[in-house]
C-alpha atoms as a PDB file:
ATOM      1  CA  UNK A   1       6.634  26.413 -58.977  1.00  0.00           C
ATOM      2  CA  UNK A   2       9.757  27.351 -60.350  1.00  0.00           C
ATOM      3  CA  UNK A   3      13.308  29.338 -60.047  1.00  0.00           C
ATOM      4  CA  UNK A   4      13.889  32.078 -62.512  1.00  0.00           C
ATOM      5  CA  UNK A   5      17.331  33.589 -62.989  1.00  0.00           C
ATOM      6  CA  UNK A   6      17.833  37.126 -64.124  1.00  0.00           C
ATOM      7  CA  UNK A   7      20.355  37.607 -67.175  1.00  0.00           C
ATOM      8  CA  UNK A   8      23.019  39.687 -67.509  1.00  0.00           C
ATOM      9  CA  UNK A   9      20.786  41.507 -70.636  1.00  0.00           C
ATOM     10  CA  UNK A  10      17.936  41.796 -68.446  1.00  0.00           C
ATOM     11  CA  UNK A  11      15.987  39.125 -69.621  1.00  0.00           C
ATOM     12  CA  UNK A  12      14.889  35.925 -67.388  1.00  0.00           C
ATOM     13  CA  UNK A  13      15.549  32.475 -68.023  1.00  0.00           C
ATOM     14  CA  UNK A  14      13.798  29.373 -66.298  1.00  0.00           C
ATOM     15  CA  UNK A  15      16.625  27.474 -64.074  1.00  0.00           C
ATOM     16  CA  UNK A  16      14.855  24.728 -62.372  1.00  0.00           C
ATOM     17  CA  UNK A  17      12.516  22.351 -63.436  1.00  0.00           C
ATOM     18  CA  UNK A  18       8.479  23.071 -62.701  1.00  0.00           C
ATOM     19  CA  UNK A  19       8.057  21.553 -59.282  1.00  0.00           C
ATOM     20  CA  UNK A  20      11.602  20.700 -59.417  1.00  0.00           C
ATOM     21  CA  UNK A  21      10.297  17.511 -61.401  1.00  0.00           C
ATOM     22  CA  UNK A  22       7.321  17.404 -59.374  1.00  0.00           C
ATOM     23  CA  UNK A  23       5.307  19.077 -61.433  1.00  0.00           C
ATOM     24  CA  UNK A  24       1.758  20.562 -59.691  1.00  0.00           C
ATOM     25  CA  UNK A  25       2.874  18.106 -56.429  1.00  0.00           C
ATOM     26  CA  UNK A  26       5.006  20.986 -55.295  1.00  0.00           C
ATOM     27  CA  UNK A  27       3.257  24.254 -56.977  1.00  0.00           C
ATOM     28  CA  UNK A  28       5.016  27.075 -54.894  1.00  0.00           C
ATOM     29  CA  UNK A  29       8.193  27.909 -54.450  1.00  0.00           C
ATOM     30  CA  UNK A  30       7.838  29.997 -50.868  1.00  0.00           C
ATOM     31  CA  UNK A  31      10.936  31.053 -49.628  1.00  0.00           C
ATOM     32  CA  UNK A  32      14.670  31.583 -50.900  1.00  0.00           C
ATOM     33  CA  UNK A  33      17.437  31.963 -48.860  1.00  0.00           C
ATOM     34  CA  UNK A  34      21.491  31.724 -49.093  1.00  0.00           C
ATOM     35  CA  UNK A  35      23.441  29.421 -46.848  1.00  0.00           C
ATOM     36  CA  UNK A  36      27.475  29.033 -47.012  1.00  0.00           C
ATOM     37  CA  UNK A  37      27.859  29.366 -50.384  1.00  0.00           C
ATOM     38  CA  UNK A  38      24.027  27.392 -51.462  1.00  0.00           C
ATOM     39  CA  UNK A  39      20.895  28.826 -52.583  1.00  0.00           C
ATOM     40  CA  UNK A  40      17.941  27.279 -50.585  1.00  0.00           C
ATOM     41  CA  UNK A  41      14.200  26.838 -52.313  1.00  0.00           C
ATOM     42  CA  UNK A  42      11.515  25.692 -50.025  1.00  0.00           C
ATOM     43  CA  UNK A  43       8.367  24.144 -51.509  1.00  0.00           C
ATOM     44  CA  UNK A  44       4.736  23.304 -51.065  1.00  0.00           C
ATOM     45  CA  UNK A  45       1.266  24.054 -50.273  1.00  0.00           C
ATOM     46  CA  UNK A  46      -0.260  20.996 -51.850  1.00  0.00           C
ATOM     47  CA  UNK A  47      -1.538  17.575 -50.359  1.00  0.00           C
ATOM     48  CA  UNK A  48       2.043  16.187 -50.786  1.00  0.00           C
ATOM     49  CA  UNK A  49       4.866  16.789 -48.025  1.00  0.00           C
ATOM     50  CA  UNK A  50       6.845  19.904 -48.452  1.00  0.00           C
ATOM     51  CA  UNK A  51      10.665  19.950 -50.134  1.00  0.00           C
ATOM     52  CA  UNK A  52      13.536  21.552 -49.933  1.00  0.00           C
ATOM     53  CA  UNK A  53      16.259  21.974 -53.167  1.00  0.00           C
ATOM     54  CA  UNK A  54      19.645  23.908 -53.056  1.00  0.00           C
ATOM     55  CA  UNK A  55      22.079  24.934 -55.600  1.00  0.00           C
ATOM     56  CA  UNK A  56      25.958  26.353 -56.054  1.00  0.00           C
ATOM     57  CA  UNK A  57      25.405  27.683 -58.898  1.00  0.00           C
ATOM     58  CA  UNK A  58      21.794  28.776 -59.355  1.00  0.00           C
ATOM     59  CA  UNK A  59      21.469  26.212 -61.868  1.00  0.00           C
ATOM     60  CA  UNK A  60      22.061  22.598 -60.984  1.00  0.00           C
ATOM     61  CA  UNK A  61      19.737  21.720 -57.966  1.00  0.00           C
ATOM     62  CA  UNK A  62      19.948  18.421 -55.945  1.00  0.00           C
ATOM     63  CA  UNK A  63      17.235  17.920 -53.356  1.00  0.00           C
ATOM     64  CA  UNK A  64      18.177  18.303 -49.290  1.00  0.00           C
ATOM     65  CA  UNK A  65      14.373  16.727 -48.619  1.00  0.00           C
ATOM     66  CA  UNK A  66      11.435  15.324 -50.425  1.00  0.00           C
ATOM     67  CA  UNK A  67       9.302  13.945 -47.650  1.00  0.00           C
ATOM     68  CA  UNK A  68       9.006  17.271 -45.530  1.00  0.00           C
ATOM     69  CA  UNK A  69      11.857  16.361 -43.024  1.00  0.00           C
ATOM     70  CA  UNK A  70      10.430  12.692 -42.544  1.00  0.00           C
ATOM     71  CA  UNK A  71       6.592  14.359 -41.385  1.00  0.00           C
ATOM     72  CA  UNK A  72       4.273  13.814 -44.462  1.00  0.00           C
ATOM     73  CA  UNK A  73       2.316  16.470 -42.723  1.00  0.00           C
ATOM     74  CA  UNK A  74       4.882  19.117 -43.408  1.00  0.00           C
ATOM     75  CA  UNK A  75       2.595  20.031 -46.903  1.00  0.00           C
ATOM     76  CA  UNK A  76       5.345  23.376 -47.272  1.00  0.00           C
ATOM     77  CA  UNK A  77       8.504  24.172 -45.817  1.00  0.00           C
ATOM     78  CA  UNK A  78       7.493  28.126 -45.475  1.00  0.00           C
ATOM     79  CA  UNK A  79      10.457  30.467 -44.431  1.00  0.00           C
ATOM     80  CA  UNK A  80      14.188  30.284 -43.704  1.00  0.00           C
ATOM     81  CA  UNK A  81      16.505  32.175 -40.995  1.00  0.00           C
ATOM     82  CA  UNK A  82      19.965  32.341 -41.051  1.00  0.00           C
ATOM     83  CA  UNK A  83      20.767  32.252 -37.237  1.00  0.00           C
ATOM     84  CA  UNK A  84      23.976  32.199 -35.002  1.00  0.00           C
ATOM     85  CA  UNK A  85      26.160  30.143 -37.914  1.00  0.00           C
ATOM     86  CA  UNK A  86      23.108  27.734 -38.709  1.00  0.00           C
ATOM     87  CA  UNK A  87      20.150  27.774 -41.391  1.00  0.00           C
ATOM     88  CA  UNK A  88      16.422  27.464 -39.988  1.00  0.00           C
ATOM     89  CA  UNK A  89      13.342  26.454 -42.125  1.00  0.00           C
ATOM     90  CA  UNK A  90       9.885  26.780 -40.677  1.00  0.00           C
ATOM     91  CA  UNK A  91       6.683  24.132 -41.764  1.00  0.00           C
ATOM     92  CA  UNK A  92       3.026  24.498 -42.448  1.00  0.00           C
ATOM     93  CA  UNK A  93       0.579  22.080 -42.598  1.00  0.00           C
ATOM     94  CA  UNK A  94      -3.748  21.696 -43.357  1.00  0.00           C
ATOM     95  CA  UNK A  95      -4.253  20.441 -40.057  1.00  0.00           C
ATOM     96  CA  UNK A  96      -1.289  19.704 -37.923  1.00  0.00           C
ATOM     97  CA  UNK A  97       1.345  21.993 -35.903  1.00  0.00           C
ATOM     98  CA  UNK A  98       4.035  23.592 -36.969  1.00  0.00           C
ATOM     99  CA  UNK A  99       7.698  22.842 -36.986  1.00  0.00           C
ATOM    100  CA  UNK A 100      10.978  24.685 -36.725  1.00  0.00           C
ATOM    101  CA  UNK A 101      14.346  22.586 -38.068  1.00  0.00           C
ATOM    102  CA  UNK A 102      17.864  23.431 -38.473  1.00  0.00           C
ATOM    103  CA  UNK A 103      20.919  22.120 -39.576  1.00  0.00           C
ATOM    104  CA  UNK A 104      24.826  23.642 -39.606  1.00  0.00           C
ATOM    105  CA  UNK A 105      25.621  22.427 -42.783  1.00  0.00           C
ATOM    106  CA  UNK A 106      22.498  22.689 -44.999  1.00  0.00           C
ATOM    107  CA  UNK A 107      23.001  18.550 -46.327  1.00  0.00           C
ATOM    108  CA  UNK A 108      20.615  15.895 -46.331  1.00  0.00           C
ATOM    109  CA  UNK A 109      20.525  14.223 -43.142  1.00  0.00           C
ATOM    110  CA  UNK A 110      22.074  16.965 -41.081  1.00  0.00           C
ATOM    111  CA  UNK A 111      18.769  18.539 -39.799  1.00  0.00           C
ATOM    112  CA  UNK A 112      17.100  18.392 -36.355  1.00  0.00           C
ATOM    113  CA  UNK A 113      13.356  19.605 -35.179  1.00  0.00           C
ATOM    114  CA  UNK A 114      14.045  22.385 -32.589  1.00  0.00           C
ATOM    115  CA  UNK A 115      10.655  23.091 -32.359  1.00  0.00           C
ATOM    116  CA  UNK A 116       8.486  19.848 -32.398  1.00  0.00           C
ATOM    117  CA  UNK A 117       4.991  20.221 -33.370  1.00  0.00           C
ATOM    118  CA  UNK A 118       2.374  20.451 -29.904  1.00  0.00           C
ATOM    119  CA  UNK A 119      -0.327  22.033 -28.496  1.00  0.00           C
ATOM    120  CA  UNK A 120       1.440  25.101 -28.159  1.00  0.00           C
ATOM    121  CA  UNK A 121       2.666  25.718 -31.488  1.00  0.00           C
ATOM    122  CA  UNK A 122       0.074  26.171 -34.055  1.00  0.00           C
ATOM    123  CA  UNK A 123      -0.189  25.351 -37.536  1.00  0.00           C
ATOM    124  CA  UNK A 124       1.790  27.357 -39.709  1.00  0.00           C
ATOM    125  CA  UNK A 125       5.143  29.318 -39.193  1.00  0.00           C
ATOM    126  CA  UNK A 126       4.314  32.569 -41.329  1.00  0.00           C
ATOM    127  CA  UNK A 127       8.310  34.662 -40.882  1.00  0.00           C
ATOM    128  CA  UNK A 128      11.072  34.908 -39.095  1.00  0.00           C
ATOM    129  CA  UNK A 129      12.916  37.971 -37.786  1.00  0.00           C
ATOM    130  CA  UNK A 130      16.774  38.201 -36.194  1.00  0.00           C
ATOM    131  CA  UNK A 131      16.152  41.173 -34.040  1.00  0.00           C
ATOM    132  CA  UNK A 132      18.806  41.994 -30.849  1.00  0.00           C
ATOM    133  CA  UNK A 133      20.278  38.616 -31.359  1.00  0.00           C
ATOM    134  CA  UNK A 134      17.159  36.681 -30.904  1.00  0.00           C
ATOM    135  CA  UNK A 135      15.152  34.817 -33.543  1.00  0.00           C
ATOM    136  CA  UNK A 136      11.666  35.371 -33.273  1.00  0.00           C
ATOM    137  CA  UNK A 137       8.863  33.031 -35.092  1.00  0.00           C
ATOM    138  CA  UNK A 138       5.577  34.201 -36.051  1.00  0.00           C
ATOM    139  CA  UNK A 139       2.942  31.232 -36.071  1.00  0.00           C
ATOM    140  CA  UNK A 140      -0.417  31.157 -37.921  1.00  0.00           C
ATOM    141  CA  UNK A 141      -3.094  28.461 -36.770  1.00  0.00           C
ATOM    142  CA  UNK A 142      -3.630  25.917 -39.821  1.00  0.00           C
ATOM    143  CA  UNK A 143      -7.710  26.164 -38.978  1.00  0.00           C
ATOM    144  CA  UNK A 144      -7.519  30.114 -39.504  1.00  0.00           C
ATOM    145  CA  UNK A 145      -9.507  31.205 -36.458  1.00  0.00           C
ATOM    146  CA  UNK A 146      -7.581  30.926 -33.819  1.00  0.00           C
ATOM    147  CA  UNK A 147      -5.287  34.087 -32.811  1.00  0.00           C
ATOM    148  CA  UNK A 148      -1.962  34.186 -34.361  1.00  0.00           C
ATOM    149  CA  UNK A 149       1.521  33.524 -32.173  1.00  0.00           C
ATOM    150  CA  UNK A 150       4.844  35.145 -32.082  1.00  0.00           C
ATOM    151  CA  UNK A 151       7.881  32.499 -30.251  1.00  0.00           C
ATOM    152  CA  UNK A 152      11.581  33.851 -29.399  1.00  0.00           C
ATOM    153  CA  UNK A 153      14.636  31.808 -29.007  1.00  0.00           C
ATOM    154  CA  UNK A 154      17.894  32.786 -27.486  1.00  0.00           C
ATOM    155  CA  UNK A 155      19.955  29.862 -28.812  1.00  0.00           C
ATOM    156  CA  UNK A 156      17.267  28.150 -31.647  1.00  0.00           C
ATOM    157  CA  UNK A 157      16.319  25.081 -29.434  1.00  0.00           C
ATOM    158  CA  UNK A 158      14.316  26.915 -26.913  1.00  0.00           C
ATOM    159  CA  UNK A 159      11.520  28.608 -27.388  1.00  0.00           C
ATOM    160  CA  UNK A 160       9.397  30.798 -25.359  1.00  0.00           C
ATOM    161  CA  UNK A 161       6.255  32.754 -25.880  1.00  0.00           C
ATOM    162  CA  UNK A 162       5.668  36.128 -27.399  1.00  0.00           C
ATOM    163  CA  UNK A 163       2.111  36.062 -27.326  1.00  0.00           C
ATOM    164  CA  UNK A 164      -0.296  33.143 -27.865  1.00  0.00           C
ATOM    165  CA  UNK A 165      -3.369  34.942 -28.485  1.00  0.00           C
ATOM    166  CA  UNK A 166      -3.292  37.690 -30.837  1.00  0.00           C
ATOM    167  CA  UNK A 167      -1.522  40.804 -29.079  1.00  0.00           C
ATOM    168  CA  UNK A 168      -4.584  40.230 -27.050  1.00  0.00           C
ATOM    169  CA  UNK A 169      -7.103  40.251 -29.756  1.00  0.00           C
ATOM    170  CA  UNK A 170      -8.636  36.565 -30.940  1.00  0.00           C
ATOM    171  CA  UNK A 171      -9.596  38.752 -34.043  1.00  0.00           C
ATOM    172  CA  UNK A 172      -5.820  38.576 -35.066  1.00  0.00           C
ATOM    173  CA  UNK A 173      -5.853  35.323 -36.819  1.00  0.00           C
ATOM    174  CA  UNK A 174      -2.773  35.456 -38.991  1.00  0.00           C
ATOM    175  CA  UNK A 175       0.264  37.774 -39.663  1.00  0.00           C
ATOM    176  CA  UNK A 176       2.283  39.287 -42.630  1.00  0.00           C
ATOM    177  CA  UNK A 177       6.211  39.987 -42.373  1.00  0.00           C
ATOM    178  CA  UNK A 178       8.565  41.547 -40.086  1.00  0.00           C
ATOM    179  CA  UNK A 179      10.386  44.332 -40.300  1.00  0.00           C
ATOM    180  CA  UNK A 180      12.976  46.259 -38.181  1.00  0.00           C
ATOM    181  CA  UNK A 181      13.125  49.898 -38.637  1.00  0.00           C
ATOM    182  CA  UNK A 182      14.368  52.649 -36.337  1.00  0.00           C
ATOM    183  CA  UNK A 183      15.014  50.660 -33.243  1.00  0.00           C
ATOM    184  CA  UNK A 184      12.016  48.577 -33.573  1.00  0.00           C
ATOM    185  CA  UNK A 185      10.947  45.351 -34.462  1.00  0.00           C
ATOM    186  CA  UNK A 186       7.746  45.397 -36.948  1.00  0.00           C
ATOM    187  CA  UNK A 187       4.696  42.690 -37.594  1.00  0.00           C
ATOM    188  CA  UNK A 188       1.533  43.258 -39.311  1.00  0.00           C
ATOM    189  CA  UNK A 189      -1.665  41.335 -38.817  1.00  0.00           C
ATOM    190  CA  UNK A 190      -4.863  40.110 -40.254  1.00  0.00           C
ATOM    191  CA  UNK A 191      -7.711  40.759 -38.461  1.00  0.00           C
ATOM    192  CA  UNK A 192     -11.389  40.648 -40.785  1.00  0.00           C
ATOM    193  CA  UNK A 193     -13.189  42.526 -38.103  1.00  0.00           C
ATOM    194  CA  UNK A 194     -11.789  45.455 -37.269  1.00  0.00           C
ATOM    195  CA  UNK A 195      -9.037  45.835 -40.231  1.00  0.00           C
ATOM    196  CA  UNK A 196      -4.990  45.181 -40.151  1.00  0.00           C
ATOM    197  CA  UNK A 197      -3.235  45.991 -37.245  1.00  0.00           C
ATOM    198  CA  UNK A 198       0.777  46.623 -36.839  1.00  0.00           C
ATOM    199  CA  UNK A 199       2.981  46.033 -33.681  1.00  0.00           C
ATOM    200  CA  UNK A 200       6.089  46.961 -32.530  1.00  0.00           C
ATOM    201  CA  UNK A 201       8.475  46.216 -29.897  1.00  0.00           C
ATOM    202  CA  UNK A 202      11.653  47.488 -28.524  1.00  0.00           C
ATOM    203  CA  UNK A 203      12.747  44.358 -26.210  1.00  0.00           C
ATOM    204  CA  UNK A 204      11.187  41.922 -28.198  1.00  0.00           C
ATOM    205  CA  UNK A 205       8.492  41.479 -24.729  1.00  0.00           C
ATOM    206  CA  UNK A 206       6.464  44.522 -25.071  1.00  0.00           C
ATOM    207  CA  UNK A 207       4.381  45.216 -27.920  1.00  0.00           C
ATOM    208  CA  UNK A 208       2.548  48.483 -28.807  1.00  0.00           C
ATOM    209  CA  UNK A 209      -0.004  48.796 -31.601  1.00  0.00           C
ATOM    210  CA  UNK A 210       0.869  51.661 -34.362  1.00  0.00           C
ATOM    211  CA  UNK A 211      -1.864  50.988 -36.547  1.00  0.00           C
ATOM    212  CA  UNK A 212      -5.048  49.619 -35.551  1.00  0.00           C
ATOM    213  CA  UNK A 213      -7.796  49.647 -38.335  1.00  0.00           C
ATOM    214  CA  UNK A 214      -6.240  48.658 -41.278  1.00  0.00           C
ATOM    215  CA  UNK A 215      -4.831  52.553 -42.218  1.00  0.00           C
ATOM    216  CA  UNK A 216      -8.890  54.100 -41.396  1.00  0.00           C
ATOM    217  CA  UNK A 217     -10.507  51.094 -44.171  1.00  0.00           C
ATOM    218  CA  UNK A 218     -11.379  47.935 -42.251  1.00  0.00           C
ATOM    219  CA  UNK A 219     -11.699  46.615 -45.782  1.00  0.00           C
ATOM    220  CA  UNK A 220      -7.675  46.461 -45.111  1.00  0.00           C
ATOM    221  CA  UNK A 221      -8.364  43.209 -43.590  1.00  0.00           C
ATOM    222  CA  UNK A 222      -4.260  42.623 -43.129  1.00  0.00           C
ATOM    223  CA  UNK A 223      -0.806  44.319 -43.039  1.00  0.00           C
ATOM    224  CA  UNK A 224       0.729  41.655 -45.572  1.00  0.00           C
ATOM    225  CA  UNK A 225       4.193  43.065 -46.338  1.00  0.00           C
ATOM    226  CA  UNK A 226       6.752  45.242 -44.636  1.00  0.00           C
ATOM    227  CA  UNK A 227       9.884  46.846 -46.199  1.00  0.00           C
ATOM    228  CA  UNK A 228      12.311  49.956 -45.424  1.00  0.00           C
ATOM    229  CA  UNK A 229      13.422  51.842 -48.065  1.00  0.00           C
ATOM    230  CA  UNK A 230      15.286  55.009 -48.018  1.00  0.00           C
ATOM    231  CA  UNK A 231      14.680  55.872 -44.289  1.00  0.00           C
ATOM    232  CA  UNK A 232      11.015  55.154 -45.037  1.00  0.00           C
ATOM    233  CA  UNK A 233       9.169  52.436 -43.562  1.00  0.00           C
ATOM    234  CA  UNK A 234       6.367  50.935 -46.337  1.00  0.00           C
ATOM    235  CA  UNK A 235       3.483  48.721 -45.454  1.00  0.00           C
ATOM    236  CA  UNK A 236       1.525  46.372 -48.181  1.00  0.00           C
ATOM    237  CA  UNK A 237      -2.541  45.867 -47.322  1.00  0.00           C
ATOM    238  CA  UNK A 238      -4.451  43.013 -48.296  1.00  0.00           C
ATOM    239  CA  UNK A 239      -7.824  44.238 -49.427  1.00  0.00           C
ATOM    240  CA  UNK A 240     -10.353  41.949 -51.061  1.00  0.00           C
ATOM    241  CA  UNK A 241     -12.917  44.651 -51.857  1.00  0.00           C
ATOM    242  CA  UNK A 242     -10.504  47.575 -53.438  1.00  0.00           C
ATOM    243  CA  UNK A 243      -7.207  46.163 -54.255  1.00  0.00           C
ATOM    244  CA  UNK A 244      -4.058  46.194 -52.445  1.00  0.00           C
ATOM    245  CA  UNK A 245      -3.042  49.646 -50.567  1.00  0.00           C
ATOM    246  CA  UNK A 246       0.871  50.829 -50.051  1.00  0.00           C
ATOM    247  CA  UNK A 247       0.943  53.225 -46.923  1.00  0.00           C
ATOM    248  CA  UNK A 248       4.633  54.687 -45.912  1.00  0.00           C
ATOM    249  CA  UNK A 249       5.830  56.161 -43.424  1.00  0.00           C
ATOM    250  CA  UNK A 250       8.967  58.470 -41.464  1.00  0.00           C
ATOM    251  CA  UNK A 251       7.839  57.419 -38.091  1.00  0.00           C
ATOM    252  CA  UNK A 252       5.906  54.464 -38.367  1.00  0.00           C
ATOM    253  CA  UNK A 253       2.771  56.991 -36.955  1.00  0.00           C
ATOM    254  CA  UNK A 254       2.524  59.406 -39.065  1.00  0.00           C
ATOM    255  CA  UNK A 255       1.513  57.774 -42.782  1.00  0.00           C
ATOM    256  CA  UNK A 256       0.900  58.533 -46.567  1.00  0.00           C
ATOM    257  CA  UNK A 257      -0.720  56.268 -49.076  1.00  0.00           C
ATOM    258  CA  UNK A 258       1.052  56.194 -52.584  1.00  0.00           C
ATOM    259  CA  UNK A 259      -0.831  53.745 -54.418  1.00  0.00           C
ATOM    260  CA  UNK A 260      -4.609  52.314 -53.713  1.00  0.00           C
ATOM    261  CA  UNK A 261      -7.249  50.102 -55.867  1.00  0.00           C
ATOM    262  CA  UNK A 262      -4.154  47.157 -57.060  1.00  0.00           C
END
């Protein structure tokens, strides 16, 4: 993986080395995020432990950790949250459980696991939402059967559950982003049975389901991306059989495809 920068003419030009010098070792770049004045890259999803690079400039890049915090199963450092005045970065791993650091400065050495890796937190953190002044992690098991989790944290270092089994359906096995439109906080899911569902909540406790059957084509196996867009809220499908599906929507209820088949 690499960082691309955007020119001034339009055009793009390469800024970071291909695996930041690690060539196939580190062969996605995940998740980007900006931190007092630094631009964060996290990296992985290969047999090596997962990295994280930042840069002033956009340019110059000097590596915060090679070694996936110390845990050589951390294989990807997946998302970042920006969270009361400190910077977040969530883990995945093949086989392990997930992890949740942070640090207040962003340097080497400065980070701390607020979320050690257990039996309650599965294998993969998959987003992270700032909703009401609580930061809310969405966890995907690393053996991809077991029902996905969502976690909520008042201060960052503890965490309580969401839900630990799917919104109450096993068949819920991972999830796509959040979202926050309208008063509500937003998370899709993949769920090969029945189709992609979407949740919401209001207090961050109750959930509701919106969508239940991946938009009426169970071949919709997962809600993978949410966005709001000029007072619309849009919703991404991952479809195998047809191509990828965008759905939008006034109400989050009431919805309209715009594109199908890729």
């Amino acid at each position: 993986g690499s960082v691309w920068q955007q020119q001034a003419d339009g055009q793009w030009q390469q800024v970071s080395e291909a695996g930041f010098g690690s060539g196939s070792a580190a062969p996605a770049i995940v998740d980007l995020a900006v931190f007092q004045g630094y631009i964060y890259a996290g990296m992985g999803w290969d047999d090596a432990p997962g990295q994280v690079w930042r840069s002033r400039d956009g340019t110059t890049w000097q590596p915060v950790t090679t070694d996936g915090f110390g845990d050589s199963s951390n294989i990807a450092i997946t998302n970042f949250a920006v969270f009361k005045g400190q910077l977040y970065a969530g883990t995945g791993t093949n086989d392990g459980s997930a992890q949740i650091w942070r640090t207040t400065s962003g340097s080497n050495n400065s980070w701390s696991n607020v979320a050690p890796d257990g039996p309650g937190l599965a294998g993969n953190v998959t987003g992270f939402a700032v909703y009401k002044g609580v930061l809310y992690a969405a966890v995907e098991s690393s053996s991809g059967v077991d029902p996905a989790q969502v976690w909520r944290s008042t201060n960052g270092g503890d965490w309580t559950t969401v839900t630990a089994d799917g919104f109450g359906d096993p068949g819920n096995i991972s999830t796509g982003g959040f979202a926050q439109f309208d008063g509500y906080l937003y998370l899709g899911t993949r769920n090969e049975a029945t189709g992609g569902q979407l949740w919401r909540t209001r207090d961050g406790l109750h959930w509701e389901m919106v969508v239940g059957d991946g938009f009426g084509d169970t071949s919709n196996i997962k809600i993978e991306s949410l966005l709001v867009h000029d007072g619309l809220l849009y919703a991404v499908t991952f479809n195998l059989q047809t191509g990828l599906q965008i759905w939008r929507s006034e109400d989050a209820i009431h919805w309209e495809q715009i594109i199908s088949n890729g």
